[in-house]
PDB file of N, CA and C in Angstrom:
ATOM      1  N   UNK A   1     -41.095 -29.022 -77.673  1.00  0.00           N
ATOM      2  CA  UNK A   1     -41.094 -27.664 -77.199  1.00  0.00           C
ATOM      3  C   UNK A   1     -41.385 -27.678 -75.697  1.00  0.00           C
ATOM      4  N   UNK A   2     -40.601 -26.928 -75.214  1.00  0.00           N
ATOM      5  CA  UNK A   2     -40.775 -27.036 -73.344  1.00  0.00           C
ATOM      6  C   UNK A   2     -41.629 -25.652 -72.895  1.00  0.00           C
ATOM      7  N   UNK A   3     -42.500 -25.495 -72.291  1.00  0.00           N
ATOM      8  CA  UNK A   3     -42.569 -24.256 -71.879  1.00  0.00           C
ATOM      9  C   UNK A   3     -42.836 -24.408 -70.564  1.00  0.00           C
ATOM     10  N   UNK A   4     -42.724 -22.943 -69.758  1.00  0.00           N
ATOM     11  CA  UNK A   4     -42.063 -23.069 -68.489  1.00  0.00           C
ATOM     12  C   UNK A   4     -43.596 -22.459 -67.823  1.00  0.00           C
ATOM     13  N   UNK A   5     -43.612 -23.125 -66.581  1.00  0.00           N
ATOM     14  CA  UNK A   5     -45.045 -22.967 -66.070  1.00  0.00           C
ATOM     15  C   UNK A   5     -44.696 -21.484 -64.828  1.00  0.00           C
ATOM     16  N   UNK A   6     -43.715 -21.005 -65.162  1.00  0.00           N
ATOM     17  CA  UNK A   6     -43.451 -19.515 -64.028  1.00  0.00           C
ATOM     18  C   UNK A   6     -44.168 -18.747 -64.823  1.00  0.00           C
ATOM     19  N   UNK A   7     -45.098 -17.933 -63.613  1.00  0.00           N
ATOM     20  CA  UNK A   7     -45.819 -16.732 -63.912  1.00  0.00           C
ATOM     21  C   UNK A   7     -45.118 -15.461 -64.438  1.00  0.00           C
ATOM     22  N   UNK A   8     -45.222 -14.549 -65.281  1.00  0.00           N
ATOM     23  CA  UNK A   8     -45.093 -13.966 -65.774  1.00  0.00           C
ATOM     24  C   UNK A   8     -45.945 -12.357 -64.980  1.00  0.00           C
ATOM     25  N   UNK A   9     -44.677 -11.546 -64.187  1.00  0.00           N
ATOM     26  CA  UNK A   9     -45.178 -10.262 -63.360  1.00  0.00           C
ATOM     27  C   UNK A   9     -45.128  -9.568 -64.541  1.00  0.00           C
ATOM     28  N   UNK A  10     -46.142  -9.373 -65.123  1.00  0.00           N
ATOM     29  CA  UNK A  10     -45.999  -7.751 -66.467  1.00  0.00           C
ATOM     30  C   UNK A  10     -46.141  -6.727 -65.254  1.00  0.00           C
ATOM     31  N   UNK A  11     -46.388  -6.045 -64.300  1.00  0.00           N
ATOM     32  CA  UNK A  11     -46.382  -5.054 -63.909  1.00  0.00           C
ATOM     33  C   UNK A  11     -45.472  -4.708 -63.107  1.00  0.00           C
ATOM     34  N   UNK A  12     -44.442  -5.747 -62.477  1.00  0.00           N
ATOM     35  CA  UNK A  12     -43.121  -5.822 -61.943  1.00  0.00           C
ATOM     36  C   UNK A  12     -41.692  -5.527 -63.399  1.00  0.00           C
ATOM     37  N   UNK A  13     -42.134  -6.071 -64.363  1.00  0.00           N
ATOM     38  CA  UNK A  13     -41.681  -5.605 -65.525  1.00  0.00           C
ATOM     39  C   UNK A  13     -41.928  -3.828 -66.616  1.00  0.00           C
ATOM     40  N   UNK A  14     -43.507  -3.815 -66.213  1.00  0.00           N
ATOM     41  CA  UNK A  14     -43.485  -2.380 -66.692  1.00  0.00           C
ATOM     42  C   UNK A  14     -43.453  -1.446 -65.933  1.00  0.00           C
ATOM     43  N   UNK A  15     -43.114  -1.430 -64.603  1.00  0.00           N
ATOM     44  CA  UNK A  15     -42.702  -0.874 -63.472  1.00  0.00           C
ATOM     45  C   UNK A  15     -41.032  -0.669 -63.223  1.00  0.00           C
ATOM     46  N   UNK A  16     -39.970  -1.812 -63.534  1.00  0.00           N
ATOM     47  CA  UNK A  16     -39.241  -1.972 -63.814  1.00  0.00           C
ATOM     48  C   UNK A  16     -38.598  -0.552 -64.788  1.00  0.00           C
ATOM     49  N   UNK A  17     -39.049  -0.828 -65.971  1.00  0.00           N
ATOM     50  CA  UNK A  17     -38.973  -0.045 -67.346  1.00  0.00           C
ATOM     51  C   UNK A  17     -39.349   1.198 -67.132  1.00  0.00           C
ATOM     52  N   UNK A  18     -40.219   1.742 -66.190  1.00  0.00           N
ATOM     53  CA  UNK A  18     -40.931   2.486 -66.265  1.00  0.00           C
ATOM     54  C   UNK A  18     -39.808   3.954 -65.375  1.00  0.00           C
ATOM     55  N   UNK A  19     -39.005   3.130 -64.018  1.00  0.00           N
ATOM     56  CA  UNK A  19     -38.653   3.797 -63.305  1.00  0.00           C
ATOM     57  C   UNK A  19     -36.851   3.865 -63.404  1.00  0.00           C
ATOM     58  N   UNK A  20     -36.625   3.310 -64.700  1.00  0.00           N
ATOM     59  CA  UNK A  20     -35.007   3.369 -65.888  1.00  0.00           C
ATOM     60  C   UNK A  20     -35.194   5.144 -65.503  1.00  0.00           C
ATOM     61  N   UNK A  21     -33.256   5.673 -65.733  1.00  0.00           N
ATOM     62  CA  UNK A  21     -33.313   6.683 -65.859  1.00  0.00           C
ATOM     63  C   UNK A  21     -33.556   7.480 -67.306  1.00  0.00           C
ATOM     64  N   UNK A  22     -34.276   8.081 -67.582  1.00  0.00           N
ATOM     65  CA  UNK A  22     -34.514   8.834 -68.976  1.00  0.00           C
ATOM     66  C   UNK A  22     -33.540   9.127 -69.824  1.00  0.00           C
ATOM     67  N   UNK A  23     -33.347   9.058 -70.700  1.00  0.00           N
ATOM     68  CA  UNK A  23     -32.764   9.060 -71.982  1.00  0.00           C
ATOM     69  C   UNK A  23     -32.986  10.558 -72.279  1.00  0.00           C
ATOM     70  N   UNK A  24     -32.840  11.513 -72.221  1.00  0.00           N
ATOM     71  CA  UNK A  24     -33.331  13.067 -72.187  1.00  0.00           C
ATOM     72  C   UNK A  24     -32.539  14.206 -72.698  1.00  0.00           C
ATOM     73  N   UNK A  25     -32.358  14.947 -74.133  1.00  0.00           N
ATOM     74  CA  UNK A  25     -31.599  15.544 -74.339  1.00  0.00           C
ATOM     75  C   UNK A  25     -32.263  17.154 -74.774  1.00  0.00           C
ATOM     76  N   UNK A  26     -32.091  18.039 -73.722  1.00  0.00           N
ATOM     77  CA  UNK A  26     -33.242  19.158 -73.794  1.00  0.00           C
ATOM     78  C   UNK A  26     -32.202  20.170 -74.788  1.00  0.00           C
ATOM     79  N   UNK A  27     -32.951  19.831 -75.800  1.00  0.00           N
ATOM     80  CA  UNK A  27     -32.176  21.442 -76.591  1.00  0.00           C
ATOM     81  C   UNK A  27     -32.547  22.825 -76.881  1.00  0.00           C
ATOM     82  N   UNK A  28     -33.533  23.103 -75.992  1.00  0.00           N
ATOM     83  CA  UNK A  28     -33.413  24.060 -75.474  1.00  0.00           C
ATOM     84  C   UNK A  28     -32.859  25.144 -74.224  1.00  0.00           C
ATOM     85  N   UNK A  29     -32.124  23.892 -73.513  1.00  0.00           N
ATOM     86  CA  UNK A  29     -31.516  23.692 -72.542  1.00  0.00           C
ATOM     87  C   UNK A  29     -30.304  25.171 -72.854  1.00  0.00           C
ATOM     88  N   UNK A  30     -30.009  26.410 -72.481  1.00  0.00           N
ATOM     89  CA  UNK A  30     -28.749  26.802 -72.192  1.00  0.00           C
ATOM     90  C   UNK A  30     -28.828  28.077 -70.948  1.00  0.00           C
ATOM     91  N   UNK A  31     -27.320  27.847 -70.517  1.00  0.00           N
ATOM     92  CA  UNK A  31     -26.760  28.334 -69.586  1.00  0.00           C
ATOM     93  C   UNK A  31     -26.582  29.517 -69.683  1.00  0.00           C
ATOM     94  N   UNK A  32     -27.024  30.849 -68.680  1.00  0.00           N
ATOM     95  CA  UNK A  32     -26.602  32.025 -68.954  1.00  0.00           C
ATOM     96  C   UNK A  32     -26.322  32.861 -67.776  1.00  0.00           C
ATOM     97  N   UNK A  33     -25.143  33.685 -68.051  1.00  0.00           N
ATOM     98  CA  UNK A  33     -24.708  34.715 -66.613  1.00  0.00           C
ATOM     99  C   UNK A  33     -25.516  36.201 -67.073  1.00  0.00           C
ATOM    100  N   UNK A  34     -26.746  36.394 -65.770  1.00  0.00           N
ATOM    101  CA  UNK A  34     -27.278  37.284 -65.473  1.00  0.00           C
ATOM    102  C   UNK A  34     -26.449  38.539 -65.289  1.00  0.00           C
ATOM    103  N   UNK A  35     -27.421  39.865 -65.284  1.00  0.00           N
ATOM    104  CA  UNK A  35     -26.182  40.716 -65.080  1.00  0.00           C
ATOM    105  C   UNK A  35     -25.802  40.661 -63.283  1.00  0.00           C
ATOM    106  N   UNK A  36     -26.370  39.896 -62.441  1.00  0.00           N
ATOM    107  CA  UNK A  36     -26.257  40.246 -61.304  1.00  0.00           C
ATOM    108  C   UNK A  36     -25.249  39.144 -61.048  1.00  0.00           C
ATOM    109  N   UNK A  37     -24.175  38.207 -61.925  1.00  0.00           N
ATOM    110  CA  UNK A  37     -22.892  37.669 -62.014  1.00  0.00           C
ATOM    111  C   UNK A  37     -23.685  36.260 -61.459  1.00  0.00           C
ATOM    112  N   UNK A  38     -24.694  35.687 -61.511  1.00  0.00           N
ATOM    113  CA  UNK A  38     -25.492  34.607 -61.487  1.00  0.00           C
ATOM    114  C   UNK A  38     -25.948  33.899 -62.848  1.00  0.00           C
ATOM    115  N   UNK A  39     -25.270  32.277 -62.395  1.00  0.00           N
ATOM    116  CA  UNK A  39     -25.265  31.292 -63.809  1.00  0.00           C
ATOM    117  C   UNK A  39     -26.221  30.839 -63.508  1.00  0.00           C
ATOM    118  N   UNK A  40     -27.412  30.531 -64.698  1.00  0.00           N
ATOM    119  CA  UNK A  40     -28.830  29.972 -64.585  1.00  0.00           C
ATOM    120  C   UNK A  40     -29.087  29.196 -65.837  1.00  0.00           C
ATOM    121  N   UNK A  41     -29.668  28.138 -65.903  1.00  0.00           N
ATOM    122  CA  UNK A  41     -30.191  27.596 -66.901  1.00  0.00           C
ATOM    123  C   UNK A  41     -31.549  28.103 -67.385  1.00  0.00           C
ATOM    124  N   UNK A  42     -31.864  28.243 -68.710  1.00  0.00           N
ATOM    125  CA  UNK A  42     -33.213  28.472 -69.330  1.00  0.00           C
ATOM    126  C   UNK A  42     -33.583  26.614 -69.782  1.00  0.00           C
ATOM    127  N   UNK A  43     -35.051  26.607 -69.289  1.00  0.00           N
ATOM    128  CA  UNK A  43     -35.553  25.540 -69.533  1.00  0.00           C
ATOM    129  C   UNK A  43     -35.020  24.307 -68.954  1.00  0.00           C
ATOM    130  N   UNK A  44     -34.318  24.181 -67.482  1.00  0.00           N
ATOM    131  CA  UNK A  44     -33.881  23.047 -67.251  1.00  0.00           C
ATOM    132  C   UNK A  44     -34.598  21.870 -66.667  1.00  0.00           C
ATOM    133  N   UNK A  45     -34.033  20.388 -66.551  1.00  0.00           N
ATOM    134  CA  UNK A  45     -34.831  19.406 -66.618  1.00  0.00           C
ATOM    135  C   UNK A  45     -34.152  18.579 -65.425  1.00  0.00           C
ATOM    136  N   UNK A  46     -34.836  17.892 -64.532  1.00  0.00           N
ATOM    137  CA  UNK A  46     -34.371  17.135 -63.264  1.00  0.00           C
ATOM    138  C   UNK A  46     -33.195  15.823 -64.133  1.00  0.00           C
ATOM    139  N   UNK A  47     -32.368  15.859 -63.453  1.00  0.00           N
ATOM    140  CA  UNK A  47     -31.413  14.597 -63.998  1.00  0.00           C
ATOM    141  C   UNK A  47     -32.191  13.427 -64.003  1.00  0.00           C
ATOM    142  N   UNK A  48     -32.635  13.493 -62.635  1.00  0.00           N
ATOM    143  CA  UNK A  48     -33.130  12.311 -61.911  1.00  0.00           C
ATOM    144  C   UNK A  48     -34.772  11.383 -62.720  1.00  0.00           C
ATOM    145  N   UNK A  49     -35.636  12.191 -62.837  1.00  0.00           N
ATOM    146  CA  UNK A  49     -36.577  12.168 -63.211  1.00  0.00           C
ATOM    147  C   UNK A  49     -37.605  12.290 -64.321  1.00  0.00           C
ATOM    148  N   UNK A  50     -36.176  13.254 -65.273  1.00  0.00           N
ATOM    149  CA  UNK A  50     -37.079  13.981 -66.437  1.00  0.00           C
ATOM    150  C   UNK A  50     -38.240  15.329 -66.406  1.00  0.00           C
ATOM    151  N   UNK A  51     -38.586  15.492 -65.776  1.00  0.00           N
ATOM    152  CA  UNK A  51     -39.593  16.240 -65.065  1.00  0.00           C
ATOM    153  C   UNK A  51     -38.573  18.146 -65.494  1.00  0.00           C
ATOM    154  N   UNK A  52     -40.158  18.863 -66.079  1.00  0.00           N
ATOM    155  CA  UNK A  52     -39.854  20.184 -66.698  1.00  0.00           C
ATOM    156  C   UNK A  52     -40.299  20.735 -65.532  1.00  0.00           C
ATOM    157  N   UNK A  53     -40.888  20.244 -64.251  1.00  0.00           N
ATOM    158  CA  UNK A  53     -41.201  21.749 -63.521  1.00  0.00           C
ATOM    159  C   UNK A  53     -40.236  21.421 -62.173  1.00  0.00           C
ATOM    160  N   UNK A  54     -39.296  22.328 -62.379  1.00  0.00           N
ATOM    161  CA  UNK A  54     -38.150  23.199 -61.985  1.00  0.00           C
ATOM    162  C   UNK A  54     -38.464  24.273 -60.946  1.00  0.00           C
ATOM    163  N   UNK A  55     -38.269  24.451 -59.951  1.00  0.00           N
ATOM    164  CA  UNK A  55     -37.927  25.671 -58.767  1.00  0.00           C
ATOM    165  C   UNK A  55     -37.102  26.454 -58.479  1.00  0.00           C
ATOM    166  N   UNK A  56     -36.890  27.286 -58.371  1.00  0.00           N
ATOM    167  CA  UNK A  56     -35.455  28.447 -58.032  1.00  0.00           C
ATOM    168  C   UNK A  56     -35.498  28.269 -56.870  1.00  0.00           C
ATOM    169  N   UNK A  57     -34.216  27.641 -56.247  1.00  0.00           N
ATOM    170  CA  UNK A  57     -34.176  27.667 -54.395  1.00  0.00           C
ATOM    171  C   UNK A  57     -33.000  28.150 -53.938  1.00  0.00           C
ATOM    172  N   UNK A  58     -32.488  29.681 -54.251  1.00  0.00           N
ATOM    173  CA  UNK A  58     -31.703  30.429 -54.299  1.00  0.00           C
ATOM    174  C   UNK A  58     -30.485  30.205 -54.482  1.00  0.00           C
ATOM    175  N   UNK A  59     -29.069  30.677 -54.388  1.00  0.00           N
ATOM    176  CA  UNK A  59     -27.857  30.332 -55.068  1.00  0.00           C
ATOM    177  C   UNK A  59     -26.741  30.234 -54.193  1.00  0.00           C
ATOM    178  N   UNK A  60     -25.598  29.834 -54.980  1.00  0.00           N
ATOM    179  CA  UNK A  60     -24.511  29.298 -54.065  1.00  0.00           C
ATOM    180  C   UNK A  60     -23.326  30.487 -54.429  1.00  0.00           C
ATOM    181  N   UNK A  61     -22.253  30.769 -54.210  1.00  0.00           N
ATOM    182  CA  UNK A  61     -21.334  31.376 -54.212  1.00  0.00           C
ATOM    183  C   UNK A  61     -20.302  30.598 -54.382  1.00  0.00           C
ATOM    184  N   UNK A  62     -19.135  30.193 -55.699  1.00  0.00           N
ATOM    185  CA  UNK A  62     -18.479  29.786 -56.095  1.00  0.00           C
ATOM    186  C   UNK A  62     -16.932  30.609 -56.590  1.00  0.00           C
ATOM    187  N   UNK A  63     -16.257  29.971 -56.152  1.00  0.00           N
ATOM    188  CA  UNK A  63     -14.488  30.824 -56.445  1.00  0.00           C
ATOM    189  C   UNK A  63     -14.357  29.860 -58.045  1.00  0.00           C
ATOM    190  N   UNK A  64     -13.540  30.279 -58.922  1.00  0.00           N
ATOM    191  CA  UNK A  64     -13.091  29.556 -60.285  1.00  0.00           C
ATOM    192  C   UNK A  64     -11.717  30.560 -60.580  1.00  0.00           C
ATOM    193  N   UNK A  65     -10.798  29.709 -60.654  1.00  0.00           N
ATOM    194  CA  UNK A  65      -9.413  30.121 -60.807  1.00  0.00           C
ATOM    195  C   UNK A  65      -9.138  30.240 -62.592  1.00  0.00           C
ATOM    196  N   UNK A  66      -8.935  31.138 -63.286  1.00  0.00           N
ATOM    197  CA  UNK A  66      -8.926  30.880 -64.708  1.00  0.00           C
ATOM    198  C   UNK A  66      -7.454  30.438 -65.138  1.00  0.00           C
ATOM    199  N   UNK A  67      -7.325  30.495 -66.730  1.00  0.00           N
ATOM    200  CA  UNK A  67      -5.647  29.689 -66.958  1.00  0.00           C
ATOM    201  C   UNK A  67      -4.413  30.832 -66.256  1.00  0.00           C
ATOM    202  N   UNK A  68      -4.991  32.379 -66.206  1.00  0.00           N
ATOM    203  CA  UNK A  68      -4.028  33.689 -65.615  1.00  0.00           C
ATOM    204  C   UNK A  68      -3.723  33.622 -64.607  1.00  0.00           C
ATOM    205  N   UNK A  69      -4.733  32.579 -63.600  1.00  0.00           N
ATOM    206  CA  UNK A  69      -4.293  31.883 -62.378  1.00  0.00           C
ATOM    207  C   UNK A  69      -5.231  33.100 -61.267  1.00  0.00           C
ATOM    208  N   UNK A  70      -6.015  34.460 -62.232  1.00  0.00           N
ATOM    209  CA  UNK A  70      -6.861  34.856 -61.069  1.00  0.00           C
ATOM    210  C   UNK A  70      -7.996  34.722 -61.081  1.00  0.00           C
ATOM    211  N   UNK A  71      -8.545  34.617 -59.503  1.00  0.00           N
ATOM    212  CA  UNK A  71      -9.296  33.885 -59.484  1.00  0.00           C
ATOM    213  C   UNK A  71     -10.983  34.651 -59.013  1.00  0.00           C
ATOM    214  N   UNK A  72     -12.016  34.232 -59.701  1.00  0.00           N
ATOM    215  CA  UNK A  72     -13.152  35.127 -60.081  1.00  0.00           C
ATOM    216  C   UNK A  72     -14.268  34.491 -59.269  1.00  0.00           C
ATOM    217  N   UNK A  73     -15.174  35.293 -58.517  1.00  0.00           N
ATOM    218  CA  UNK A  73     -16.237  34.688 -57.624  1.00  0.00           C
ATOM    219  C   UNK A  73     -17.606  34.949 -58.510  1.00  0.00           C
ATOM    220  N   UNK A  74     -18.535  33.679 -58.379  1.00  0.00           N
ATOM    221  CA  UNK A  74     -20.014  33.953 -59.295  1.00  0.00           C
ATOM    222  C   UNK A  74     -20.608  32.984 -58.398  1.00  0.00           C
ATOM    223  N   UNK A  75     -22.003  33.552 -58.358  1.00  0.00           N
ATOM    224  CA  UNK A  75     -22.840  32.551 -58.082  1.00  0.00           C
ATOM    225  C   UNK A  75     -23.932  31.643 -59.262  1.00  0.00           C
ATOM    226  N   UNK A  76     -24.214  30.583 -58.322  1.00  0.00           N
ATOM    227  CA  UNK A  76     -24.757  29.221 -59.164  1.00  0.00           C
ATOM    228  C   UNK A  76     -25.818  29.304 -58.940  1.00  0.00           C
ATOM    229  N   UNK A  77     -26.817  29.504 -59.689  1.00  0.00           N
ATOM    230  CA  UNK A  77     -28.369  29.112 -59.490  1.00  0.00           C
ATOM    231  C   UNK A  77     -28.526  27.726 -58.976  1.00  0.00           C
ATOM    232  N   UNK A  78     -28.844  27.756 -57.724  1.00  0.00           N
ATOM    233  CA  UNK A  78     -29.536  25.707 -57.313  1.00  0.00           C
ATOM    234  C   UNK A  78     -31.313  25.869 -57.736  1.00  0.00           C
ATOM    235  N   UNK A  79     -31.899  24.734 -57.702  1.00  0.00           N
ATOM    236  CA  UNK A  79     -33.064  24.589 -58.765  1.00  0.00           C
ATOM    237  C   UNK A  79     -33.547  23.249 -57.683  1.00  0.00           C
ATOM    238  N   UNK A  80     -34.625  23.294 -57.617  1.00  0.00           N
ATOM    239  CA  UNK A  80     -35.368  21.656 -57.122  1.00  0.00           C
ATOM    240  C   UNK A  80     -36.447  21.530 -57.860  1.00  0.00           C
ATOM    241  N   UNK A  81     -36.778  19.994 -58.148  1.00  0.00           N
ATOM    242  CA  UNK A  81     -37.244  19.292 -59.176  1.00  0.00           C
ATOM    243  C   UNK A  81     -39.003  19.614 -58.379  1.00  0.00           C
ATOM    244  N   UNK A  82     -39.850  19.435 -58.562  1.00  0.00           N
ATOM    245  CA  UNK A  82     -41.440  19.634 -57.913  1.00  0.00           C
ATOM    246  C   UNK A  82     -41.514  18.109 -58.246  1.00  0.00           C
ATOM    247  N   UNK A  83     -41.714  17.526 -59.023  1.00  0.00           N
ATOM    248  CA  UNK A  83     -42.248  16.301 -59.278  1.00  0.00           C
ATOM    249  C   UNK A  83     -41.274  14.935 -58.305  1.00  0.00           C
ATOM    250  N   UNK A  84     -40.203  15.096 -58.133  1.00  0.00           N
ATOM    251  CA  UNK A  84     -39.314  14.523 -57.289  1.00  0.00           C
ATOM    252  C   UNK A  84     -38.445  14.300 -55.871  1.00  0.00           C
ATOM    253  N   UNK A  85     -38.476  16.139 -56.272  1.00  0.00           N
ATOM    254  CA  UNK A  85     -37.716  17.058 -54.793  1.00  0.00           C
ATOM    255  C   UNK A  85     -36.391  16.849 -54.824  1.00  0.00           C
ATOM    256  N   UNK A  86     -35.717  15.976 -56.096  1.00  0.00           N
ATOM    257  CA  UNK A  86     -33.972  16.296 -55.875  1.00  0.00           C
ATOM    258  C   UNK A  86     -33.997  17.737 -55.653  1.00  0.00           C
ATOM    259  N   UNK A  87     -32.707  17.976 -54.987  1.00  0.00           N
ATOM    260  CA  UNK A  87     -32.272  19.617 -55.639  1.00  0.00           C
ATOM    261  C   UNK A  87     -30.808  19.760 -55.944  1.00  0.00           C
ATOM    262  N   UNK A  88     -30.837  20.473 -56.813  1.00  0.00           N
ATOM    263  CA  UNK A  88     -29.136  20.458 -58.157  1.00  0.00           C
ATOM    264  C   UNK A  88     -29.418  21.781 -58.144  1.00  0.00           C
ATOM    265  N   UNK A  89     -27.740  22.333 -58.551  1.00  0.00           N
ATOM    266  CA  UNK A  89     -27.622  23.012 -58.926  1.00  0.00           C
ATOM    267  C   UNK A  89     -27.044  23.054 -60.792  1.00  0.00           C
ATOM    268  N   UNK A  90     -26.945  21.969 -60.769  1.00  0.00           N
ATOM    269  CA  UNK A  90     -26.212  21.262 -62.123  1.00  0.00           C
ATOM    270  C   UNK A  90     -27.788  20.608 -62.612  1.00  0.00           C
ATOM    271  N   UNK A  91     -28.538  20.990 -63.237  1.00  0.00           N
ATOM    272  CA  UNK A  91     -29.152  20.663 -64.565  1.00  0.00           C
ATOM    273  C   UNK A  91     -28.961  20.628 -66.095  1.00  0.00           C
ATOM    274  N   UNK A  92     -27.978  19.365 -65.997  1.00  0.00           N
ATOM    275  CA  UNK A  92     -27.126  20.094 -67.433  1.00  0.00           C
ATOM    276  C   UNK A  92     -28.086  18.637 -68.683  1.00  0.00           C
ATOM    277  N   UNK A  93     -27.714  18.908 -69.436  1.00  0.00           N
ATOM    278  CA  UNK A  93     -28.327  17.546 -70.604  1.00  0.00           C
ATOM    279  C   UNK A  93     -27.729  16.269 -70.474  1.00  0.00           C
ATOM    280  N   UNK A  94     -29.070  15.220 -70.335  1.00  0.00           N
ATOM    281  CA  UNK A  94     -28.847  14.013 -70.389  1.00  0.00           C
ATOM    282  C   UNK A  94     -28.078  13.197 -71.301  1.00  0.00           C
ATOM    283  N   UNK A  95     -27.685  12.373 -71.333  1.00  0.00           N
ATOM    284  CA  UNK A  95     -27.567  11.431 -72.790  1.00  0.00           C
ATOM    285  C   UNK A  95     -27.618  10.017 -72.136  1.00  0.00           C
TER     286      UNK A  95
END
């Protein structure tokens, strides 16, 4: 039996593991248009991080052309993460 005399970093390893992106599927997670023509998520979650506390950092203004070919303006709720500081406007579910 050989065994190998290299040290063994457990905290370069559970550090490693630790900072993987999350596996995260929020089902409470859904999308809804306000009456003021603003899309917002209830309960959303940082892509990046996992992290539930979420910020409102006001919204974007978006054109979307439908299959009738006319084309409809709404705005996007953007959101920043507190625990991280990404900011998205897309907090949608992990897998």
């Amino acid at each position: 039996m050989i065994f190998l005399k290299k040290k063994i970093d457990y905290e370069k390893i559970i550090s490693e593991r630790l900072n993987k992106s999350p596996n995260i599927e929020n089902t409470n997670q859904k999308l809804f248009l306000d009456e003021n023509n603003i899309f917002s998520y209830v309960n959303p979650i940082c892509q990046v991080c996992g992290a539930h506390k979420i910020i409102k950092k006001g919204t974007i203004t978006k054109n979307k052309q439908n299959i009738n070919g006319k084309t409809t303006e709404f705005k996007e709720q953007q959101y920043q993460c507190k625990k991280c500081g990404k900011k998205n406007s897309e907090y949608t579910i992990i897998h």
